[in-house]
C-alpha atoms as a PDB file:
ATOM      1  CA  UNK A   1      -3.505 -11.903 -10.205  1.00  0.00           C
ATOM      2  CA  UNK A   2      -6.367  -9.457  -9.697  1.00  0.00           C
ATOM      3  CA  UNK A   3      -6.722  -5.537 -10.482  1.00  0.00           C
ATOM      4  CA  UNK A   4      -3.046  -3.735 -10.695  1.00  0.00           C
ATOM      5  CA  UNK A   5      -3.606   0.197 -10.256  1.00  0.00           C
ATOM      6  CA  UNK A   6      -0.741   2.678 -10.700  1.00  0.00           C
ATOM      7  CA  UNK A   7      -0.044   5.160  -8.465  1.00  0.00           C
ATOM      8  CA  UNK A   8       2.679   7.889  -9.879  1.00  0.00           C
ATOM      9  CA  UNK A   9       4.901   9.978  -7.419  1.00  0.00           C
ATOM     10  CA  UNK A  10       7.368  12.795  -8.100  1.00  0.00           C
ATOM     11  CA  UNK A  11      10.486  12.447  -6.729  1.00  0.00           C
ATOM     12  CA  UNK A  12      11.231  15.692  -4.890  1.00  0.00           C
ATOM     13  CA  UNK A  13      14.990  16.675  -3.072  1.00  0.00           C
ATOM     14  CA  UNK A  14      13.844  16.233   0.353  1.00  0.00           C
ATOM     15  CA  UNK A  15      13.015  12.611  -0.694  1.00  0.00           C
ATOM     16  CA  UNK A  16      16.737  12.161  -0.962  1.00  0.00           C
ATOM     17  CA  UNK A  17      20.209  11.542   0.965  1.00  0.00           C
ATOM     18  CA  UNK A  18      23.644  13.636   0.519  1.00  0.00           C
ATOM     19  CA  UNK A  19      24.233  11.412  -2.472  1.00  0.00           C
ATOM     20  CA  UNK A  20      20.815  12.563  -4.097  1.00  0.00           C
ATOM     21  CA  UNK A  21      19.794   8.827  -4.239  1.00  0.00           C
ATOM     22  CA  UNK A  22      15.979   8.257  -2.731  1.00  0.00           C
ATOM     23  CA  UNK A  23      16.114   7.709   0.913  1.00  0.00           C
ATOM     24  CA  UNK A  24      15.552   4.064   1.268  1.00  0.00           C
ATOM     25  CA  UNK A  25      12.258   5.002   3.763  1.00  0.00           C
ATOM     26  CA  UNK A  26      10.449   6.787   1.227  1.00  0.00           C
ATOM     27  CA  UNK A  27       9.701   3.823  -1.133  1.00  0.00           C
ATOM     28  CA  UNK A  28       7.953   1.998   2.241  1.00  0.00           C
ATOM     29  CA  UNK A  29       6.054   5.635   2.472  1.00  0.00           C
ATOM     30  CA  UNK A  30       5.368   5.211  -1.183  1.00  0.00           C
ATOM     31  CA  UNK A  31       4.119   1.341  -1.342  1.00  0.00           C
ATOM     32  CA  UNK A  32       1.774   2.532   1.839  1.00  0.00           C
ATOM     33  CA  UNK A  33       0.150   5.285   0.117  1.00  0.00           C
ATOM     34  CA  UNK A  34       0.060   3.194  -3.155  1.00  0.00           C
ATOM     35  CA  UNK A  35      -1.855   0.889  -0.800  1.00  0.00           C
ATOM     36  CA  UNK A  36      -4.463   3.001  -0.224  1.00  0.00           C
ATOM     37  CA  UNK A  37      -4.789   3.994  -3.692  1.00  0.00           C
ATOM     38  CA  UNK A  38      -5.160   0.500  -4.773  1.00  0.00           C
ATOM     39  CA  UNK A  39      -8.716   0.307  -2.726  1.00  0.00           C
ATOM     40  CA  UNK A  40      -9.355   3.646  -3.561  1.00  0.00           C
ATOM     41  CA  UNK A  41      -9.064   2.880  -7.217  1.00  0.00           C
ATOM     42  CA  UNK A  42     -11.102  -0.134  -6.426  1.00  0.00           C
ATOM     43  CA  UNK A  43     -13.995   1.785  -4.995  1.00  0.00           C
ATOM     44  CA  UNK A  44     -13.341   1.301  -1.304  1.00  0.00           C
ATOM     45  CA  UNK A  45     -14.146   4.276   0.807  1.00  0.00           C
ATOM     46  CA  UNK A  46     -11.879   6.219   2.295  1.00  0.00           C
ATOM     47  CA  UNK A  47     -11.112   4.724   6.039  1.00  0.00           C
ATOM     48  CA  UNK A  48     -12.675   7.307   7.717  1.00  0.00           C
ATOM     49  CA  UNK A  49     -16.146   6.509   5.988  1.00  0.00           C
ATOM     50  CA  UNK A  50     -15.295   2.781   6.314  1.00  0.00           C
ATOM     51  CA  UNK A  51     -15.109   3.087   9.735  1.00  0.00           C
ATOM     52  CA  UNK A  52     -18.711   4.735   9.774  1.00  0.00           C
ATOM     53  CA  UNK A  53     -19.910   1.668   7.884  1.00  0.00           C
ATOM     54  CA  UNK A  54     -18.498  -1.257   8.975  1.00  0.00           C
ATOM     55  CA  UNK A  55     -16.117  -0.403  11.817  1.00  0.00           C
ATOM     56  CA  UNK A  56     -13.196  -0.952   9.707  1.00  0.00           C
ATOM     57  CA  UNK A  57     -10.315   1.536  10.619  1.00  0.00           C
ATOM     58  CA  UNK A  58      -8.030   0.735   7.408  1.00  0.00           C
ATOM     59  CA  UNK A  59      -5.284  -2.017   6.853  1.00  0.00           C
ATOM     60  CA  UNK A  60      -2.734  -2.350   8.986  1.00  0.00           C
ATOM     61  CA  UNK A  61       0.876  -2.974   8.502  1.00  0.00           C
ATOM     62  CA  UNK A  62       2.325  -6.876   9.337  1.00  0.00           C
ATOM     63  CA  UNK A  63       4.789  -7.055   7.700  1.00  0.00           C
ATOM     64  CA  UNK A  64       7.065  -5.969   4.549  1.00  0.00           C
ATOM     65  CA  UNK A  65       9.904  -7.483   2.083  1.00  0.00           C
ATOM     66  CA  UNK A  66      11.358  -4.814  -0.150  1.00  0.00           C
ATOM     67  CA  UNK A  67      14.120  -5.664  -3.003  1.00  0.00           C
ATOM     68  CA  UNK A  68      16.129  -2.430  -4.257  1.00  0.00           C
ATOM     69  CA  UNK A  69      16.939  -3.260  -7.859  1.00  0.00           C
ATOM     70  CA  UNK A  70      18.290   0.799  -9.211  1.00  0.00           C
ATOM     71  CA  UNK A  71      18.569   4.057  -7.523  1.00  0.00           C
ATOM     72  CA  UNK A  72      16.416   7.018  -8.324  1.00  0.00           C
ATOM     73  CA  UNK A  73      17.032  10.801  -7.498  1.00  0.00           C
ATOM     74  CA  UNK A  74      14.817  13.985  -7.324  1.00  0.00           C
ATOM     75  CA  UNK A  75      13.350  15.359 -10.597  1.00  0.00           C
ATOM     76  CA  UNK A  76      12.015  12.293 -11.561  1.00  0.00           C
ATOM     77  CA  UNK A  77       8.862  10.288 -11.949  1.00  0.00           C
ATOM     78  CA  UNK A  78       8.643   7.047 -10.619  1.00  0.00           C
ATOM     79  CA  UNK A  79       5.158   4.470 -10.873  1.00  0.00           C
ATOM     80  CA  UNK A  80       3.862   1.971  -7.974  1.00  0.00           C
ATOM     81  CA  UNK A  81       2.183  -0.710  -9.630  1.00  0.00           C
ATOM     82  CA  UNK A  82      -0.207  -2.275  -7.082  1.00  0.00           C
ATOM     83  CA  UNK A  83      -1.821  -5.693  -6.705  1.00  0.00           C
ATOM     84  CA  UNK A  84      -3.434  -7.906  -4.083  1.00  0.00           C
ATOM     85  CA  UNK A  85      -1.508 -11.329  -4.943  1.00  0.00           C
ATOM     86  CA  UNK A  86      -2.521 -13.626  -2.043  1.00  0.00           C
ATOM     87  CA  UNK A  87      -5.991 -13.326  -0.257  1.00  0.00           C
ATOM     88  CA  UNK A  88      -6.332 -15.185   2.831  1.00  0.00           C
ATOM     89  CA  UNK A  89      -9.741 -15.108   5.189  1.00  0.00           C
ATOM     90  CA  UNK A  90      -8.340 -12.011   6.978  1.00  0.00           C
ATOM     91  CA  UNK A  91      -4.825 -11.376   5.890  1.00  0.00           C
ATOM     92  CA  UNK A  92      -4.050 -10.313   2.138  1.00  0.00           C
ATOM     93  CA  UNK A  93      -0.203  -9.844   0.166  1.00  0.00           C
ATOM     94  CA  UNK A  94      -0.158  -6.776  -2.482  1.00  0.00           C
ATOM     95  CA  UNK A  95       2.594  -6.423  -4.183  1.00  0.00           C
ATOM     96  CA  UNK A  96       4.252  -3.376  -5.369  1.00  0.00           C
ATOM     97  CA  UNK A  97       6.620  -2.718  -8.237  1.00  0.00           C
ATOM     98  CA  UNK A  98       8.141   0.701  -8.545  1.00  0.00           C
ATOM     99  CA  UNK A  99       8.833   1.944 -11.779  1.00  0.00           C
ATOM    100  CA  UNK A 100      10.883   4.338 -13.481  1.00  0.00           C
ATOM    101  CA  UNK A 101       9.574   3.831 -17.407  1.00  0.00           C
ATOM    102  CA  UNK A 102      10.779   0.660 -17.887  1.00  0.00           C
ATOM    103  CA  UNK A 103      13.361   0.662 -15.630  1.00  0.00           C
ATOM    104  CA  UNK A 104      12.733  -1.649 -12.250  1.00  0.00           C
ATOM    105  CA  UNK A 105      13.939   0.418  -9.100  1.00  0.00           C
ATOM    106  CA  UNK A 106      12.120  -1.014  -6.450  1.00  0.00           C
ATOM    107  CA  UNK A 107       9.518  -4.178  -6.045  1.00  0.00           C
ATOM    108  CA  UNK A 108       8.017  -4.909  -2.552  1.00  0.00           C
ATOM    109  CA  UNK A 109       5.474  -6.844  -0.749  1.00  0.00           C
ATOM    110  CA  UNK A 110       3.198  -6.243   1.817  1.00  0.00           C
ATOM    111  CA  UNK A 111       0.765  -8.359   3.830  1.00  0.00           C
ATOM    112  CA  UNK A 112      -1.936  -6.305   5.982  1.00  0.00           C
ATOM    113  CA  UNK A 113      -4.821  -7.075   7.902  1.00  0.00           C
ATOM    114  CA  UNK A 114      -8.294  -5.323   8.129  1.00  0.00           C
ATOM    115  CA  UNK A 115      -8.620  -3.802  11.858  1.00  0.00           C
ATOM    116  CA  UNK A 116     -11.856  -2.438  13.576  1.00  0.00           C
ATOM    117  CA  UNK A 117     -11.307  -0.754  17.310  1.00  0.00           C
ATOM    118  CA  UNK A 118     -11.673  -2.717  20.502  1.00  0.00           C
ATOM    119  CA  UNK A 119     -15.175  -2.054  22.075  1.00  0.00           C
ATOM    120  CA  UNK A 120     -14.397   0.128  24.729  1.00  0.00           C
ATOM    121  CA  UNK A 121     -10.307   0.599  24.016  1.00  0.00           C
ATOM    122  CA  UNK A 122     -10.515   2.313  21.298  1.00  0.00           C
ATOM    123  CA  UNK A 123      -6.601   2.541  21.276  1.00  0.00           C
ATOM    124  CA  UNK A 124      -6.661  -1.256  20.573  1.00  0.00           C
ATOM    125  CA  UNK A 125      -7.554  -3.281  17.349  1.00  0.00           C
ATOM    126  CA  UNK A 126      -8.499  -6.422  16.102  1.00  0.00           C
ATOM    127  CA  UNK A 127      -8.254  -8.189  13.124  1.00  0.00           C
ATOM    128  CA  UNK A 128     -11.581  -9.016  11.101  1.00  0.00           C
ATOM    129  CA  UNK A 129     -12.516 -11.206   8.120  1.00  0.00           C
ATOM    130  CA  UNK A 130     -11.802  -9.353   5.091  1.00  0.00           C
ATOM    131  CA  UNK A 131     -15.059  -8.283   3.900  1.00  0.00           C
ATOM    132  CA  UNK A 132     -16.452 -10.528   0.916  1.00  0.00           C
ATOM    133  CA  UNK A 133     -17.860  -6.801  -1.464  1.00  0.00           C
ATOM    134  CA  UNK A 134     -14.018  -5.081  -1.129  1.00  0.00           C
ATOM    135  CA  UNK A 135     -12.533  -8.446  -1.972  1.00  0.00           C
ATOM    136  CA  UNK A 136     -15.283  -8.693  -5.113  1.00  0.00           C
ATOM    137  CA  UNK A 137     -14.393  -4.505  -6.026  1.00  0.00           C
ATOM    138  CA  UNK A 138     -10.275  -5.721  -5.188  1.00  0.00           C
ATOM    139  CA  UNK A 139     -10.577  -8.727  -7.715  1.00  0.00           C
END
């Protein structure tokens, strides 16, 4: 396994139900801004720049597997431990493991694609070979 960055996020009251457990919706929200963190962290532009560059308009979404191990509720701190564990020529896996300490409350993964826009649909993408210098800074 590669580079593992941690992103940390406050738990906050709005984040959870009647029962003051975390909203099950907000650890997705969580992994996908830990996501962008992780290539952040990595030195990866932000998408908007990327976009200027290279066309690239981020990583899309395929698809997601999420495991709910403990609950968590507002006041505390929780950490999204990132990693890209599968690369493939234009599909990669990260993984995500949500911490509280060293308490396991969440672990997910993720596989996403790098997208550019449809010449002339802009409102469409396409997936493109992940480029070889953000796997090298990923790795």
């Amino acid at each position: 396994m590669g580079k593992t960055v941690v992103y940390e996020v406050k738990v906050m009251f709005g984040d959870c139900d009647p029962a003051g457990i975390v909203f099950f919706p907000n650890f997705s929200k969580w992994m996908d801004a830990s996501s962008l963190n992780f290539f952040m962290q990595c030195g990866v532009p932000p998408w908007r720049e990327l976009e200027r560059i290279n066309g690239i308009i981020g990583t899309p979404l395929l698809e997601i597997n999420t495991r709910f191990k403990s609950p968590a509720t507002y006041g505390e701190t929780l950490q999204v431990h990132t990693s890209v564990i599968e690369w493939g020529s234009k599909v990669l896996t990260q993984k995500h493991v949500i911490m509280r300490g060293d308490t396991l409350i969440c672990e997910g993964t993720e596989k996403r694609a790098f997208c550019v826009r449809l010449t002339g649909e802009s409102y469409r993408i396409k997936v493109v070979p992940i480029p070889q210098d953000i796997r090298e800074r990923c790795s």
